[in-house]
Protein backbone atom coordinates (compact mmCIF):
# COMPACT_ATOMS: atom_id res chain seq x y z
CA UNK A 1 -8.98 -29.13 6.62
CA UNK A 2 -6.29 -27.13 7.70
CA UNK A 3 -6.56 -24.50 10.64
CA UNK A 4 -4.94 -21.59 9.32
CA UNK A 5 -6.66 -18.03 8.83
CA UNK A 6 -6.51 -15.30 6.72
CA UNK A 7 -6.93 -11.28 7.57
CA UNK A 8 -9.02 -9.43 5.25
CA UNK A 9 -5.89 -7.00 4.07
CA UNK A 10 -3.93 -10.90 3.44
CA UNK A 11 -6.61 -12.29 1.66
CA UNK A 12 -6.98 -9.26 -0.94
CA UNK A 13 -3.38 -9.48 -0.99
CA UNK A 14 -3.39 -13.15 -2.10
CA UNK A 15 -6.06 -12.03 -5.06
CA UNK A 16 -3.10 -9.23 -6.41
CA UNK A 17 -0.47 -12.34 -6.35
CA UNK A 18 -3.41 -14.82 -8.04
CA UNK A 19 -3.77 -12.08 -11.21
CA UNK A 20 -0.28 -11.69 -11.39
CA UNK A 21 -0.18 -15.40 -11.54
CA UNK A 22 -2.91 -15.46 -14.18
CA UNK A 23 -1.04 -12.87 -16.21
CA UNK A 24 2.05 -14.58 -16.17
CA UNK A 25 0.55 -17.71 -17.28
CA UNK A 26 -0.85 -15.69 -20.33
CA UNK A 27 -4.10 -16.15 -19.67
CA UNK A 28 -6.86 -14.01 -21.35
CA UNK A 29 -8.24 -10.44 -19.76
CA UNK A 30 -11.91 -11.65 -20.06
CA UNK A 31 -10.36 -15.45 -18.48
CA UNK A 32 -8.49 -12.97 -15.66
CA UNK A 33 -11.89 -10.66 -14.99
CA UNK A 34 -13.82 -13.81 -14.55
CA UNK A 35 -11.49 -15.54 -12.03
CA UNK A 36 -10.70 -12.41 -10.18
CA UNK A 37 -14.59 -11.42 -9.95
CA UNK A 38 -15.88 -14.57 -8.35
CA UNK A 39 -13.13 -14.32 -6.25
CA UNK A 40 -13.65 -11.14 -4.93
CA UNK A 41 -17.54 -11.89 -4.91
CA UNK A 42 -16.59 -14.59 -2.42
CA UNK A 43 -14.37 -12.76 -0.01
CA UNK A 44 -17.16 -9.67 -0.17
CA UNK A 45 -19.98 -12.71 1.11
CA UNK A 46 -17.15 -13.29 3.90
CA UNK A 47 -16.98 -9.96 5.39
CA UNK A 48 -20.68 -9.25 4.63
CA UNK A 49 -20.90 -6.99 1.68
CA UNK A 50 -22.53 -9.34 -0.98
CA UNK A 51 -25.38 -11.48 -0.53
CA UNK A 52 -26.63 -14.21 -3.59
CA UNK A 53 -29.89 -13.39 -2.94
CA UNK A 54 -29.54 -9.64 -3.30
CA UNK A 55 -30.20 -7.33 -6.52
CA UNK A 56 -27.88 -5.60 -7.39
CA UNK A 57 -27.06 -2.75 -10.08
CA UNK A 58 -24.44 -3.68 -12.18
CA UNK A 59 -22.90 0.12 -11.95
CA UNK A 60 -23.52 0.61 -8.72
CA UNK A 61 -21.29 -2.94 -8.11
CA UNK A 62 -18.73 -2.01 -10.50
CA UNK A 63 -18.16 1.25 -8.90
CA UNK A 64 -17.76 -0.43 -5.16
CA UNK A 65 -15.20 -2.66 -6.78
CA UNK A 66 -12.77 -0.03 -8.30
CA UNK A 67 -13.31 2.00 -4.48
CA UNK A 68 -11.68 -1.17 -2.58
């Protein structure tokens, strides 16, 4: 495992260069929203905004998405 670390601002970054990546590749929007959203769901459980276990409102999530 390697020993390198990633700042917050690099690692949302890296998820702008992956869907550029995706888009290049011609993948499809829904294939894009998918891969992009699980990613961001997992950086959001490593700086403490999402928990598995919580409920959460589908709006209310959308709308903290499009604010970061």
């Amino acid at each position: 495992m390697s020993d390198q670390s990633w700042s917050l601002s690099q690692l949302r970054s890296e998820l702008e260069r992956y869907d550029a990546e995706l888009r290049a590749a011609g993948k499809e929007r829904t294939t894009i929203d998918t891969y992009i959203g699980q990613s961001e769901r997992f950086v959001r459980f490593l700086i403490g905004d999402y928990r598995p276990d919580a409920r959460v409102d589908r709006q209310t999530a959308g709308d903290a998405r499009r604010r970061s």
